[in-house]
ModelCIF file with pLDDT and N, C-alpha, C, O atoms, coordinates in Angstrom:
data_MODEL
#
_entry.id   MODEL 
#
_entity.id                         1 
_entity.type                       polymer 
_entity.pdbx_number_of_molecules   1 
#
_entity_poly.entity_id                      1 
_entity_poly.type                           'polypeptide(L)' 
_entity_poly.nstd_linkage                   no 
_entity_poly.nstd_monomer                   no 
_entity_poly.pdbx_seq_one_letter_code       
;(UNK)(UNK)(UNK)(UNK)(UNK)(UNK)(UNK)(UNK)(UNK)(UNK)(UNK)(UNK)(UNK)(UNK)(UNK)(UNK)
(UNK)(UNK)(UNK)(UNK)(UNK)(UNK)(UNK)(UNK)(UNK)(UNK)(UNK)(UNK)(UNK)(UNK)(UNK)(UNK)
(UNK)(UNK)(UNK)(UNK)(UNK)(UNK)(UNK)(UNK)(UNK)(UNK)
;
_entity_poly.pdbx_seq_one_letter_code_can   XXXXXXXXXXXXXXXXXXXXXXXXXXXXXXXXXXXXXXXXXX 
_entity_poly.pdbx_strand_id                 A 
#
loop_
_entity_poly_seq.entity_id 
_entity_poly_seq.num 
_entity_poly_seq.mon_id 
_entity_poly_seq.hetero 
1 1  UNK n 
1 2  UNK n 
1 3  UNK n 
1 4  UNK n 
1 5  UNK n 
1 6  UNK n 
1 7  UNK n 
1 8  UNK n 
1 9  UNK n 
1 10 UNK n 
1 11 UNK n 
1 12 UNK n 
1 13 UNK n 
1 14 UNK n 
1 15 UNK n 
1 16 UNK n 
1 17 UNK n 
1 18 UNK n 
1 19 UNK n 
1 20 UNK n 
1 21 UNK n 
1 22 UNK n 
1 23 UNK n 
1 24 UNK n 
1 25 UNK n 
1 26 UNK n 
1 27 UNK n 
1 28 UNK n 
1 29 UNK n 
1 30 UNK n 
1 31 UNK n 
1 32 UNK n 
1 33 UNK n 
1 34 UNK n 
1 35 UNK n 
1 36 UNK n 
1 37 UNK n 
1 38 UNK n 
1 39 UNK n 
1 40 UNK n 
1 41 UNK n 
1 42 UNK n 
#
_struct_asym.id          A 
_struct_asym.entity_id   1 
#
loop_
_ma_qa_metric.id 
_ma_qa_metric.mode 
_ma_qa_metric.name 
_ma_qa_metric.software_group_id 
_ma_qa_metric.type 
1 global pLDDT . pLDDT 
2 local  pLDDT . pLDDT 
#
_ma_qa_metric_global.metric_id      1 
_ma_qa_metric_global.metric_value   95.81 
_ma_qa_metric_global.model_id       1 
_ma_qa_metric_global.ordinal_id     1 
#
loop_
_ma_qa_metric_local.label_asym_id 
_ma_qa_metric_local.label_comp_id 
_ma_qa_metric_local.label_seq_id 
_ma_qa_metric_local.metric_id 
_ma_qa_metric_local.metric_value 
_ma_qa_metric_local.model_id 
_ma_qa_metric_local.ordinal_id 
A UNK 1  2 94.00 1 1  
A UNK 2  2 92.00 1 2  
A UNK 3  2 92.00 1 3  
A UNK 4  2 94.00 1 4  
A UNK 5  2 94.00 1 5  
A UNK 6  2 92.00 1 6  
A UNK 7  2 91.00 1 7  
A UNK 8  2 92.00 1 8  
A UNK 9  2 93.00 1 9  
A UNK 10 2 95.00 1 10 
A UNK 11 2 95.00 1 11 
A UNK 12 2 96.00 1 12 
A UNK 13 2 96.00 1 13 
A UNK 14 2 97.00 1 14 
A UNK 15 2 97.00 1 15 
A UNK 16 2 97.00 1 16 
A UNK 17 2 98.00 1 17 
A UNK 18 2 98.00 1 18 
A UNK 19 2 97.00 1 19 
A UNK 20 2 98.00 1 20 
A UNK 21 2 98.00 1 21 
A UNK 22 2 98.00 1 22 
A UNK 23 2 98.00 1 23 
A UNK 24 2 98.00 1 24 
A UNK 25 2 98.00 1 25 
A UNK 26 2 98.00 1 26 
A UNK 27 2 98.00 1 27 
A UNK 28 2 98.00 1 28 
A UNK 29 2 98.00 1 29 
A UNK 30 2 98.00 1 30 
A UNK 31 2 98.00 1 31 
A UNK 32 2 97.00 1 32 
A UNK 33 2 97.00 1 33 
A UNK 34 2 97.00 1 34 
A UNK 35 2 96.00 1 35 
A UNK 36 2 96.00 1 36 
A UNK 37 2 96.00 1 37 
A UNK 38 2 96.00 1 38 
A UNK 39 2 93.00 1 39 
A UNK 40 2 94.00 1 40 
A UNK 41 2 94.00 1 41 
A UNK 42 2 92.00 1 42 
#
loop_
_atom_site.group_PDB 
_atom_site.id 
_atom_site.type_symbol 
_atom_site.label_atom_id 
_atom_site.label_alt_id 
_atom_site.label_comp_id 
_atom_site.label_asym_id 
_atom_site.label_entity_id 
_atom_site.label_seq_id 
_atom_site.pdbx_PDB_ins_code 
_atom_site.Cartn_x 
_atom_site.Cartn_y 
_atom_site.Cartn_z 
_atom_site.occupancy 
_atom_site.B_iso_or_equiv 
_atom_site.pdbx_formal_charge 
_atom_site.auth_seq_id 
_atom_site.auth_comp_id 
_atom_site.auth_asym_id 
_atom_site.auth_atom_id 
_atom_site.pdbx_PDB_model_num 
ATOM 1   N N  . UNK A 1 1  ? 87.013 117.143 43.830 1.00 94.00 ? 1  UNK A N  1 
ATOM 2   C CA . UNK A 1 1  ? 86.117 118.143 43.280 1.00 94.00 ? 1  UNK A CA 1 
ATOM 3   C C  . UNK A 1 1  ? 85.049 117.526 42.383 1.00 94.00 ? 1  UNK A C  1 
ATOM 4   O O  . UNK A 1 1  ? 83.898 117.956 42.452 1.00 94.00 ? 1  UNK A O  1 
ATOM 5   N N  . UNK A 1 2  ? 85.382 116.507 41.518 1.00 92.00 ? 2  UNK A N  1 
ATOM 6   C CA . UNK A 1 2  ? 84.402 115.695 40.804 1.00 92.00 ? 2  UNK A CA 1 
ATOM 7   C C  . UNK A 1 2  ? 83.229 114.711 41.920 1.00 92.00 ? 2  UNK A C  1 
ATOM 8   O O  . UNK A 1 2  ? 82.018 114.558 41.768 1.00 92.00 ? 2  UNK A O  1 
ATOM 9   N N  . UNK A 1 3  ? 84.010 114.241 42.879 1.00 92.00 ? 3  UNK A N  1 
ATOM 10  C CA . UNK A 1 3  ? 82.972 113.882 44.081 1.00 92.00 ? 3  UNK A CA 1 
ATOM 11  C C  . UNK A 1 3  ? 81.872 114.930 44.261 1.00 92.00 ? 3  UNK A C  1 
ATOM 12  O O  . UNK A 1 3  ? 80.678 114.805 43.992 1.00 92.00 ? 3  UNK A O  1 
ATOM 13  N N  . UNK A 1 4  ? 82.533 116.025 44.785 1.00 94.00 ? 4  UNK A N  1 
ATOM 14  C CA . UNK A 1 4  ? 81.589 117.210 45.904 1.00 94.00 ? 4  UNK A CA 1 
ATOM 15  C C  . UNK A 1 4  ? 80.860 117.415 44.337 1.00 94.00 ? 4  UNK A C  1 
ATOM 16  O O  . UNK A 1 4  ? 79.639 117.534 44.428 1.00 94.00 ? 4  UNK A O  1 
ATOM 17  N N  . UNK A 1 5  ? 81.301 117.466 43.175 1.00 94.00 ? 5  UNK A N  1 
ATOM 18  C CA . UNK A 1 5  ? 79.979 118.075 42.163 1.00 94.00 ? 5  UNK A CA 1 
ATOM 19  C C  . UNK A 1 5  ? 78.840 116.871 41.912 1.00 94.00 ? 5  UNK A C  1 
ATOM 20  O O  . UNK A 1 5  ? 77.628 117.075 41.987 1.00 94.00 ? 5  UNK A O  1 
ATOM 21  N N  . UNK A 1 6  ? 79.372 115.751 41.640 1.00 92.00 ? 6  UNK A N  1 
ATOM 22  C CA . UNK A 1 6  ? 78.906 114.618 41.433 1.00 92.00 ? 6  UNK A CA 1 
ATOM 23  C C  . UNK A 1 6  ? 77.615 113.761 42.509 1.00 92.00 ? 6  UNK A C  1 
ATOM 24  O O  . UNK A 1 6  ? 76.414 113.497 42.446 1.00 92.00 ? 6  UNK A O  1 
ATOM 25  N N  . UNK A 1 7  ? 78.521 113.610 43.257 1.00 91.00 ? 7  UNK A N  1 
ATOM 26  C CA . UNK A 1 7  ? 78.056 112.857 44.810 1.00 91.00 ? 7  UNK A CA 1 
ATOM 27  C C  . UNK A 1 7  ? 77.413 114.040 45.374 1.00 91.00 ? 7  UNK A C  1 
ATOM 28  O O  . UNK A 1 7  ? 76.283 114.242 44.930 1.00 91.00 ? 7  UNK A O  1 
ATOM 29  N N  . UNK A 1 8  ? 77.837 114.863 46.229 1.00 92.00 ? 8  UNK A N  1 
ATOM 30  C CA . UNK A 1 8  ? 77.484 115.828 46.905 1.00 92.00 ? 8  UNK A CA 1 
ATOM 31  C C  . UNK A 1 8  ? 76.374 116.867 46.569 1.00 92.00 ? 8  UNK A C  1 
ATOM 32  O O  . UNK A 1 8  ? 75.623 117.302 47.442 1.00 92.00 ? 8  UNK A O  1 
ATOM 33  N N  . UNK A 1 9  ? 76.297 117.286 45.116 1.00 93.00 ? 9  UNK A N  1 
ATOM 34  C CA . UNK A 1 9  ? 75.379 118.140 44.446 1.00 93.00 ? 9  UNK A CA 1 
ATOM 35  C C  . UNK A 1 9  ? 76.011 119.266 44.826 1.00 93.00 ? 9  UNK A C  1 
ATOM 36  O O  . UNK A 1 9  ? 75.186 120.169 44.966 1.00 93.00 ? 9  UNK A O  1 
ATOM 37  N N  . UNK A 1 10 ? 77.698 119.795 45.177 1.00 95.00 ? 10 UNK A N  1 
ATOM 38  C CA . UNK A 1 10 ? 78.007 121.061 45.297 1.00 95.00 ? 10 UNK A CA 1 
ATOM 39  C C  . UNK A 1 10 ? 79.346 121.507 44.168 1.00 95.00 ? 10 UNK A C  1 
ATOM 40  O O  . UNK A 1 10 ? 80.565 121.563 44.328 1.00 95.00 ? 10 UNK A O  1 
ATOM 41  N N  . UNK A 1 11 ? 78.284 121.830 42.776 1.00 95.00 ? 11 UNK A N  1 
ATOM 42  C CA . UNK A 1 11 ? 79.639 122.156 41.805 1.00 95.00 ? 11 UNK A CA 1 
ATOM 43  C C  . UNK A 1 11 ? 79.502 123.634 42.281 1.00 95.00 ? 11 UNK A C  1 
ATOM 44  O O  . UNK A 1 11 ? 78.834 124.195 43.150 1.00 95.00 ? 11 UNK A O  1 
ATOM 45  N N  . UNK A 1 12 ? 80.445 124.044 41.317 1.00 96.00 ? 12 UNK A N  1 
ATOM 46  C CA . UNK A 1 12 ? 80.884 125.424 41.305 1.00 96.00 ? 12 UNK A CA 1 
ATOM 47  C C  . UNK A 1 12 ? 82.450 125.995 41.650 1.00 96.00 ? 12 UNK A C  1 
ATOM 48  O O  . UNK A 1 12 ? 82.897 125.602 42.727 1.00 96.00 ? 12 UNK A O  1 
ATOM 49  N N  . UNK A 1 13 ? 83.297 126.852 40.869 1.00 96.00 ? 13 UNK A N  1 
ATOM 50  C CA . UNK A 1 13 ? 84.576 127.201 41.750 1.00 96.00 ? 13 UNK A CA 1 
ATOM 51  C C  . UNK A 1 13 ? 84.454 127.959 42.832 1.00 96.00 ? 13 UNK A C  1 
ATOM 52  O O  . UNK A 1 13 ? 85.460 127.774 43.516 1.00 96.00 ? 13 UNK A O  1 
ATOM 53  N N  . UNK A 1 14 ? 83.746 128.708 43.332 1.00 97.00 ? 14 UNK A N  1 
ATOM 54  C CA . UNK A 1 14 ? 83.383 129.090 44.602 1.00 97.00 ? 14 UNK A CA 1 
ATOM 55  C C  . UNK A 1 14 ? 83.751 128.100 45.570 1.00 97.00 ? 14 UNK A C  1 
ATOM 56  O O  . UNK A 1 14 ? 84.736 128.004 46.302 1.00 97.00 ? 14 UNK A O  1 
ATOM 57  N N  . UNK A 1 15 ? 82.443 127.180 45.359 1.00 97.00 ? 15 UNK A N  1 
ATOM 58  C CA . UNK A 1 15 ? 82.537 126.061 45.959 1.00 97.00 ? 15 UNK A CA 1 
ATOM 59  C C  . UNK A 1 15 ? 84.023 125.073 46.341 1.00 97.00 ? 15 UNK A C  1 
ATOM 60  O O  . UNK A 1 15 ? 84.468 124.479 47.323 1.00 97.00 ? 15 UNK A O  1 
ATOM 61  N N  . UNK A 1 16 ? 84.389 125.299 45.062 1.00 97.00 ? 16 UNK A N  1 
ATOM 62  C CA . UNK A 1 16 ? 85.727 124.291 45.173 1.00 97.00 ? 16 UNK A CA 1 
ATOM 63  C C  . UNK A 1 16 ? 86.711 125.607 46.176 1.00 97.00 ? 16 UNK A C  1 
ATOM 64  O O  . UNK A 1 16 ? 87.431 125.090 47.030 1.00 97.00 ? 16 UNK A O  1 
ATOM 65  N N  . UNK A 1 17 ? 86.756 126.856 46.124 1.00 98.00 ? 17 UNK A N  1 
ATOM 66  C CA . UNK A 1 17 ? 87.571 127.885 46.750 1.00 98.00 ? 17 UNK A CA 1 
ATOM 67  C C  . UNK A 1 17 ? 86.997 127.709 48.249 1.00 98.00 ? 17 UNK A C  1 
ATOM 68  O O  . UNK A 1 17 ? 87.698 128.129 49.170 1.00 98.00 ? 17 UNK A O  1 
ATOM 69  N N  . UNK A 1 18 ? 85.668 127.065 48.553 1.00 98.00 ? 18 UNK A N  1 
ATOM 70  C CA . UNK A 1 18 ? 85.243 127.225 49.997 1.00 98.00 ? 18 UNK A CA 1 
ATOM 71  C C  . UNK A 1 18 ? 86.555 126.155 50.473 1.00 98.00 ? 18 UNK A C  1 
ATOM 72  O O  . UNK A 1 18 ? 87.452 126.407 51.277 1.00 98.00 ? 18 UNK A O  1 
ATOM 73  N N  . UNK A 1 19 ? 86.316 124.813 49.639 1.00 97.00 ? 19 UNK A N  1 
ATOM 74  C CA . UNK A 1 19 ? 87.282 123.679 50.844 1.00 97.00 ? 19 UNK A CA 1 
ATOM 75  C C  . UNK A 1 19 ? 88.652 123.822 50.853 1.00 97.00 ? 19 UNK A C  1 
ATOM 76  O O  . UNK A 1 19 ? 89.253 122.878 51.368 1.00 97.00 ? 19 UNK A O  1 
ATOM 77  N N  . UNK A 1 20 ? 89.625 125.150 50.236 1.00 98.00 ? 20 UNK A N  1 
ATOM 78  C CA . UNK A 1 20 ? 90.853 125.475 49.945 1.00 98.00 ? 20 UNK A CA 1 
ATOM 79  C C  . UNK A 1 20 ? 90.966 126.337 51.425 1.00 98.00 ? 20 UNK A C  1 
ATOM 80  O O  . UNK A 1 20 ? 91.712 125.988 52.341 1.00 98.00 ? 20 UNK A O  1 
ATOM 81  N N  . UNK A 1 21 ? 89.989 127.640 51.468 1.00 98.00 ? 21 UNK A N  1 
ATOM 82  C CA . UNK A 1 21 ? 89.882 128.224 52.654 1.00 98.00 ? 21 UNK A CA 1 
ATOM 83  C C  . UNK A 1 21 ? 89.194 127.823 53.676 1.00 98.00 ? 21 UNK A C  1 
ATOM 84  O O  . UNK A 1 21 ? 88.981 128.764 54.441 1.00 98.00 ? 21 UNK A O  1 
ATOM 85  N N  . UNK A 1 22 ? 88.689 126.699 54.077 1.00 98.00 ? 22 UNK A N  1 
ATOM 86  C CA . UNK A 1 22 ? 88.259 125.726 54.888 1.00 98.00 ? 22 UNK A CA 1 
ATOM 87  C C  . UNK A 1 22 ? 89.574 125.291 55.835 1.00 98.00 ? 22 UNK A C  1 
ATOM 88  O O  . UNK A 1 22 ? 89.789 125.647 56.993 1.00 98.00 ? 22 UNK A O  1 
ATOM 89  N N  . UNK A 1 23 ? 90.398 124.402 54.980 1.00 98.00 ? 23 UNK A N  1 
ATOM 90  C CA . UNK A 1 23 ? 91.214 123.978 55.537 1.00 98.00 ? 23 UNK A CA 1 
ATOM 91  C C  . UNK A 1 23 ? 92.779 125.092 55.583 1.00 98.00 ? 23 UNK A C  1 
ATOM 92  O O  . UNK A 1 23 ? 93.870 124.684 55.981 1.00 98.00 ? 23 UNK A O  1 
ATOM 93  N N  . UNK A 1 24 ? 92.502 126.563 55.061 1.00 98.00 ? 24 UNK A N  1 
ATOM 94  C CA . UNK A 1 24 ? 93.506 127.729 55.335 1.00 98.00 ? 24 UNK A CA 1 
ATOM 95  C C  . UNK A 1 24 ? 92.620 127.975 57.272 1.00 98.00 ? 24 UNK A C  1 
ATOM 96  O O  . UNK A 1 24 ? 93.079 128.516 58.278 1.00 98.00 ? 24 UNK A O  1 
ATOM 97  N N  . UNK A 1 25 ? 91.550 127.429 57.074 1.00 98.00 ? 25 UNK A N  1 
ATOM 98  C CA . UNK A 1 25 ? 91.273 128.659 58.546 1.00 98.00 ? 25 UNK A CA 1 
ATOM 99  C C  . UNK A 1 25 ? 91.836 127.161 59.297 1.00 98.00 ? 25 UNK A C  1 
ATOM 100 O O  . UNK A 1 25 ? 92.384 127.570 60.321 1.00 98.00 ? 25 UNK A O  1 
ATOM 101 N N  . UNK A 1 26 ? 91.961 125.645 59.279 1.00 98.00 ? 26 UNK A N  1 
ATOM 102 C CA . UNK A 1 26 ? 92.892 125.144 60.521 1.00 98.00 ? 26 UNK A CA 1 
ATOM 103 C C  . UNK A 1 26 ? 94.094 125.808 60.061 1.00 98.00 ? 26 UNK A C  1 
ATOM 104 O O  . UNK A 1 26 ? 94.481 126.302 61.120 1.00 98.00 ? 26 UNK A O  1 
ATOM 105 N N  . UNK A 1 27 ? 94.740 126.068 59.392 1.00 98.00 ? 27 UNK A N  1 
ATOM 106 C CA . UNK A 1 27 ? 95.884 126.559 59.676 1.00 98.00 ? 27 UNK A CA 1 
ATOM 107 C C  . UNK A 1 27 ? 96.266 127.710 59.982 1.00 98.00 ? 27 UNK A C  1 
ATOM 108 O O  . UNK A 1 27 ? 97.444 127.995 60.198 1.00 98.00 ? 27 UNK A O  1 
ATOM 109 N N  . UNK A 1 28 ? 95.032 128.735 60.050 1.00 98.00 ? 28 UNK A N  1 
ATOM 110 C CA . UNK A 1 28 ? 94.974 130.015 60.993 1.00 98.00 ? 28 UNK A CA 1 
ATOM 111 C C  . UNK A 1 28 ? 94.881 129.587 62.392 1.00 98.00 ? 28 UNK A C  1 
ATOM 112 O O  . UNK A 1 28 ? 95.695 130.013 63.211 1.00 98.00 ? 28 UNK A O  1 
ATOM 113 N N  . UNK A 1 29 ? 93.870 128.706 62.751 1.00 98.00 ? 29 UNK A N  1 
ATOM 114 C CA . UNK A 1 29 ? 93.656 128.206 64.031 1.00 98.00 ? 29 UNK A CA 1 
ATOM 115 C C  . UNK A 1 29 ? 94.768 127.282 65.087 1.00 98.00 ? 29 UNK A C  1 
ATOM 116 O O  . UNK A 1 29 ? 94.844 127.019 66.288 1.00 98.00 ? 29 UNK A O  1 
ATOM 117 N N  . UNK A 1 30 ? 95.538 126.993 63.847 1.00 98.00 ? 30 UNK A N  1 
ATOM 118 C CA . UNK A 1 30 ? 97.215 126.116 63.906 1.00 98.00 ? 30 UNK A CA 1 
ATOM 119 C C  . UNK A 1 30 ? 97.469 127.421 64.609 1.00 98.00 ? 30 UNK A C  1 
ATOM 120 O O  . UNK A 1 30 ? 96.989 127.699 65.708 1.00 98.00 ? 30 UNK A O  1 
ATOM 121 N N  . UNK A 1 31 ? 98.475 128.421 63.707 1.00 98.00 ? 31 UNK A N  1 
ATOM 122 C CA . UNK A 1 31 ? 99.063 129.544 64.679 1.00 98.00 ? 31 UNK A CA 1 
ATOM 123 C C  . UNK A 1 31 ? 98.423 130.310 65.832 1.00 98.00 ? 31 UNK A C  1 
ATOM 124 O O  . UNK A 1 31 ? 99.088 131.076 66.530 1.00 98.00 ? 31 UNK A O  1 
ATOM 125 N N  . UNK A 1 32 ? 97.158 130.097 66.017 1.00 97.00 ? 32 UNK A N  1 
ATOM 126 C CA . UNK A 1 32 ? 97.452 131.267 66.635 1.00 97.00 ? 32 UNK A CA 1 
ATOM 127 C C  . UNK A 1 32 ? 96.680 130.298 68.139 1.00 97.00 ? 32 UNK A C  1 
ATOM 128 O O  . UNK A 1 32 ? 95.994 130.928 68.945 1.00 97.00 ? 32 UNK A O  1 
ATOM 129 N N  . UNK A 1 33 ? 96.820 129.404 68.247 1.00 97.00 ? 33 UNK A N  1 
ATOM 130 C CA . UNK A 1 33 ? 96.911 128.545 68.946 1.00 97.00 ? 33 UNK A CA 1 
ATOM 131 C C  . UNK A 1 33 ? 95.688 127.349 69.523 1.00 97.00 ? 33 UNK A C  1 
ATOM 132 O O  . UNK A 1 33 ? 95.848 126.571 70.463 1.00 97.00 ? 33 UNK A O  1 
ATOM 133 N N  . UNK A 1 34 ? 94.324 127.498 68.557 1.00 97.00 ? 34 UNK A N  1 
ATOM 134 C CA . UNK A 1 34 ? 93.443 126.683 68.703 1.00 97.00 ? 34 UNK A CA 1 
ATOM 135 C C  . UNK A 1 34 ? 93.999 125.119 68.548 1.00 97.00 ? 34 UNK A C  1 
ATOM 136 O O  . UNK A 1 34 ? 94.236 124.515 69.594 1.00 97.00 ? 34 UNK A O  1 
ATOM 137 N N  . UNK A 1 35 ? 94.157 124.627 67.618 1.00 96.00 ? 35 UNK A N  1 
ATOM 138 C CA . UNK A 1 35 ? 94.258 123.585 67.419 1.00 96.00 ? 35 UNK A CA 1 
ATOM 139 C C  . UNK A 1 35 ? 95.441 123.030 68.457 1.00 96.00 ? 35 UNK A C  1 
ATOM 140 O O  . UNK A 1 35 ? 95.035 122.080 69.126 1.00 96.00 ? 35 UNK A O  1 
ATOM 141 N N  . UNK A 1 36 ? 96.657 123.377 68.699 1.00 96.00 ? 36 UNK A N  1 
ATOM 142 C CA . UNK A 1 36 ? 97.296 122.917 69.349 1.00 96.00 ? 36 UNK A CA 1 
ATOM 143 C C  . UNK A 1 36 ? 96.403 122.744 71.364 1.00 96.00 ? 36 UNK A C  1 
ATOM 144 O O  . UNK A 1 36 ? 96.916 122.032 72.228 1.00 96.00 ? 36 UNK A O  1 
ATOM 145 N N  . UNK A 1 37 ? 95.402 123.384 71.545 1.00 96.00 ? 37 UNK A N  1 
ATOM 146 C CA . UNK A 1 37 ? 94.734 123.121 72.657 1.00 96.00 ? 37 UNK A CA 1 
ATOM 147 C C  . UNK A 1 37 ? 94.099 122.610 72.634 1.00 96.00 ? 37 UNK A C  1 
ATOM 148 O O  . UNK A 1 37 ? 93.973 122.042 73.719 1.00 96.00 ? 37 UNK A O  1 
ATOM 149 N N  . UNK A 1 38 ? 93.224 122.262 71.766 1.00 96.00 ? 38 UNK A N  1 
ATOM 150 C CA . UNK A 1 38 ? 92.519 121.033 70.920 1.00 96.00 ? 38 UNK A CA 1 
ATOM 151 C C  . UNK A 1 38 ? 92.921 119.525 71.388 1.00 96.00 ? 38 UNK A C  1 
ATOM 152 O O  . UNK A 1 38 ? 92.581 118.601 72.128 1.00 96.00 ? 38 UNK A O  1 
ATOM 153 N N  . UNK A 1 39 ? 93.856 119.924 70.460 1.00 93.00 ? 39 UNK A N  1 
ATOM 154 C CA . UNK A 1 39 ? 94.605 118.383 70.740 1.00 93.00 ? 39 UNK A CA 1 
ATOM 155 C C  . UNK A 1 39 ? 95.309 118.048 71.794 1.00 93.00 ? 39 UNK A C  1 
ATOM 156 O O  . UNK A 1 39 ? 95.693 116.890 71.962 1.00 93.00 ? 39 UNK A O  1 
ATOM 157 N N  . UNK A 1 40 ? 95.617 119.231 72.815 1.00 94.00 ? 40 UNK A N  1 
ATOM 158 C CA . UNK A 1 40 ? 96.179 118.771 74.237 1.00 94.00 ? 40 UNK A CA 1 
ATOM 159 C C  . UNK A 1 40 ? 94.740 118.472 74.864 1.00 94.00 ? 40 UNK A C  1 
ATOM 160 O O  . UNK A 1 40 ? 95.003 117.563 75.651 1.00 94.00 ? 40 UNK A O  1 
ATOM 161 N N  . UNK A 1 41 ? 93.720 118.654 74.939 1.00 94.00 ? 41 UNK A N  1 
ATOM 162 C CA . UNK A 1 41 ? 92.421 118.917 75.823 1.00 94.00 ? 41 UNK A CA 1 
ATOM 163 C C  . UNK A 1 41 ? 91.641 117.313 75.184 1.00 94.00 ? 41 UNK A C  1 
ATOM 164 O O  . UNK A 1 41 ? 91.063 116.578 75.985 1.00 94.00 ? 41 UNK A O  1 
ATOM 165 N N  . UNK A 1 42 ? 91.716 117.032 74.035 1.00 92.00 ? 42 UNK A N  1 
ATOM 166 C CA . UNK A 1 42 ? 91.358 116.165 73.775 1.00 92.00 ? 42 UNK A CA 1 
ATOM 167 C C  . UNK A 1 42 ? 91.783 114.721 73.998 1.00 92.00 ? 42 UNK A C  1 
ATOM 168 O O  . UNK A 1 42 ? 91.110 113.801 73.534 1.00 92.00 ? 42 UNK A O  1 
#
């Protein structure tokens, strides 16, 4: 989070709440079966 404010130019807790639900939607995409076709197809 000190990177993305620092390096990146993206402070804010919003911001920090985007890359929490970023990586909640692969694990929506986990169940309900994207990613696992993903990675067979790939």
């Amino acid at each position: 989070y000190n990177q993305l404010a620092r390096q990146f130019g993206a402070a804010g807790d919003f911001a920090q709440a985007y890359v929490i639900a970023h990586e909640v939607g692969h694990h929506v995409q986990n169940l309900i079966g994207v990613l696992p076709k993903f990675n067979q197809m790939r």
